[in-house]
Protein backbone atom coordinates (compact mmCIF):
# COMPACT_ATOMS: atom_id res chain seq x y z
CA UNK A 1 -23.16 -46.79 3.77
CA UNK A 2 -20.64 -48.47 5.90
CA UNK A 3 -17.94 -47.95 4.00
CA UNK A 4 -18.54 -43.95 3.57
CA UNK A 5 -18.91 -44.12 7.43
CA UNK A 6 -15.56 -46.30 7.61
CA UNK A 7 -13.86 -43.84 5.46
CA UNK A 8 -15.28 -40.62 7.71
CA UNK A 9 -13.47 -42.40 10.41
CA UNK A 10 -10.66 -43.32 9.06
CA UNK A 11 -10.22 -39.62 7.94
CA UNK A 12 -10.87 -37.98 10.89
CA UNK A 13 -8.69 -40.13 13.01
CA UNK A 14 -5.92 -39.13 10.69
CA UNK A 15 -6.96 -35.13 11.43
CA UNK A 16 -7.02 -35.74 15.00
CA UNK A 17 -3.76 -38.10 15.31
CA UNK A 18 -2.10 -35.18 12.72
CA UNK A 19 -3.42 -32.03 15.21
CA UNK A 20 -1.76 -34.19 18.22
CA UNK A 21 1.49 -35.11 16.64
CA UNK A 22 2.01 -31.51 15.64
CA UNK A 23 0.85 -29.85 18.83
CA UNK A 24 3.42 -32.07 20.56
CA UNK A 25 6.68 -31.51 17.82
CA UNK A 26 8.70 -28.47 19.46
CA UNK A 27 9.02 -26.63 15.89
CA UNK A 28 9.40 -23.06 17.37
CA UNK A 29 12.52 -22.38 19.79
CA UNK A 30 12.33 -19.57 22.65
CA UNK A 31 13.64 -16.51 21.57
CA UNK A 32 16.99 -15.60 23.00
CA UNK A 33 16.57 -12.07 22.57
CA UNK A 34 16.26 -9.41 25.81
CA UNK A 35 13.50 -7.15 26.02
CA UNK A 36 13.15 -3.42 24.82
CA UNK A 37 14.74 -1.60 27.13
CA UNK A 38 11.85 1.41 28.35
CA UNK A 39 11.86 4.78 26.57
CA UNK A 40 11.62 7.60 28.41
CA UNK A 41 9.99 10.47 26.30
CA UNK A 42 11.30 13.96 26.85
CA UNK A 43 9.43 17.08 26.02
CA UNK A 44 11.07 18.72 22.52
CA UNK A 45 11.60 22.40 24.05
CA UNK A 46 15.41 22.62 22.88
CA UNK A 47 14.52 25.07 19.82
CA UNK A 48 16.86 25.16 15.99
CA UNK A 49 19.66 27.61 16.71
CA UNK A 50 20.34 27.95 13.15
CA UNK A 51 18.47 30.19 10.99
CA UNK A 52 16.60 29.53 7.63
CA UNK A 53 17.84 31.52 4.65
CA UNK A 54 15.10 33.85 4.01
CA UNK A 55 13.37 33.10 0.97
CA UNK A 56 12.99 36.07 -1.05
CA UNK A 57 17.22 35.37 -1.20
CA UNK A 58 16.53 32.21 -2.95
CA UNK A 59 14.06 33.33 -5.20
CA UNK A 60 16.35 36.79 -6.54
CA UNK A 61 19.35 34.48 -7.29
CA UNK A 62 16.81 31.84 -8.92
CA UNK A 63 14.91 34.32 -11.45
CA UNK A 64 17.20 34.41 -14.10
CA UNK A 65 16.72 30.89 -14.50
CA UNK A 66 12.58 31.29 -14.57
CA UNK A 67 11.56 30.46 -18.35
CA UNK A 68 8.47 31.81 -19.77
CA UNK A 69 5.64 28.36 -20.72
CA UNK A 70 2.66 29.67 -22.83
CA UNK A 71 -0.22 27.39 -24.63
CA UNK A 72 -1.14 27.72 -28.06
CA UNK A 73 -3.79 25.23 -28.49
CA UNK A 74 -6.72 24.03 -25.91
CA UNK A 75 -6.28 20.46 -26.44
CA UNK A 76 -10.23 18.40 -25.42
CA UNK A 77 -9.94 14.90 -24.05
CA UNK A 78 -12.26 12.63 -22.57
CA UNK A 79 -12.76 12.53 -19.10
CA UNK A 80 -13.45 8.94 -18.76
CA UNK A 81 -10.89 5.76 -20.15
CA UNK A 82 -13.98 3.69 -21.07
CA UNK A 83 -15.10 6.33 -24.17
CA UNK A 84 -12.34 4.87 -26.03
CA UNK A 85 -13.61 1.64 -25.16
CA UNK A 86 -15.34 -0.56 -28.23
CA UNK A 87 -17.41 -2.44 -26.14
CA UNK A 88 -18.41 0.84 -24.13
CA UNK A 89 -19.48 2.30 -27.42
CA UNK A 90 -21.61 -0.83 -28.19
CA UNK A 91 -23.84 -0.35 -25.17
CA UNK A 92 -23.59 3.19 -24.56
CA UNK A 93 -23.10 4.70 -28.01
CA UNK A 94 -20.31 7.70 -29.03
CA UNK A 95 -18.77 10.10 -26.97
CA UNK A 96 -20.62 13.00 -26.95
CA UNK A 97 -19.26 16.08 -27.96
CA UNK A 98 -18.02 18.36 -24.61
């Protein structure tokens, strides 16, 4: 008992003398950096002076590069990852037919 008590002590001595010596070591330097100078925030009311090109312009010189993309085949798959899953199956059984 008295040396589990001794070695309590001993230990937090060794915290306390450790918190002391650290709080007392000048490990951080002041900054030498100024402040921010203040912003001032002005209202946005200046407006774009230059126009947009309209977009039906765009889209006539960009249809004779418009392919055509058709499906053959309806192609079913599993909306979950775990179906696929062999331990899934053990518990759970199959995927059932959607």
């Amino acid at each position: 008992m008295k040396h589990t008590l001794l070695a309590c002590l001993l230990f937090l001595s060794g915290v306390v003398a450790g918190l002391v010596l650290t709080g007392r070591l000048q490990v951080t330097e002041e900054s030498s950096a100024r402040p921010a100078p203040e912003t001032v925030q002005r209202s946005a009311t200046a407006v774009a002076s230059v126009s947009l090109p309209d977009f039906s312009d765009v889209a006539a010189a960009r249809i004779p590069s418009v392919i055509n993309i058709s499906s053959q085949t309806v192609e079913r798959r599993s909306t979950s990852p775990f179906f696929n899953d062999p331990f899934f199956n053990y518990f759970f059984g199959n995927e059932p037919n959607l």
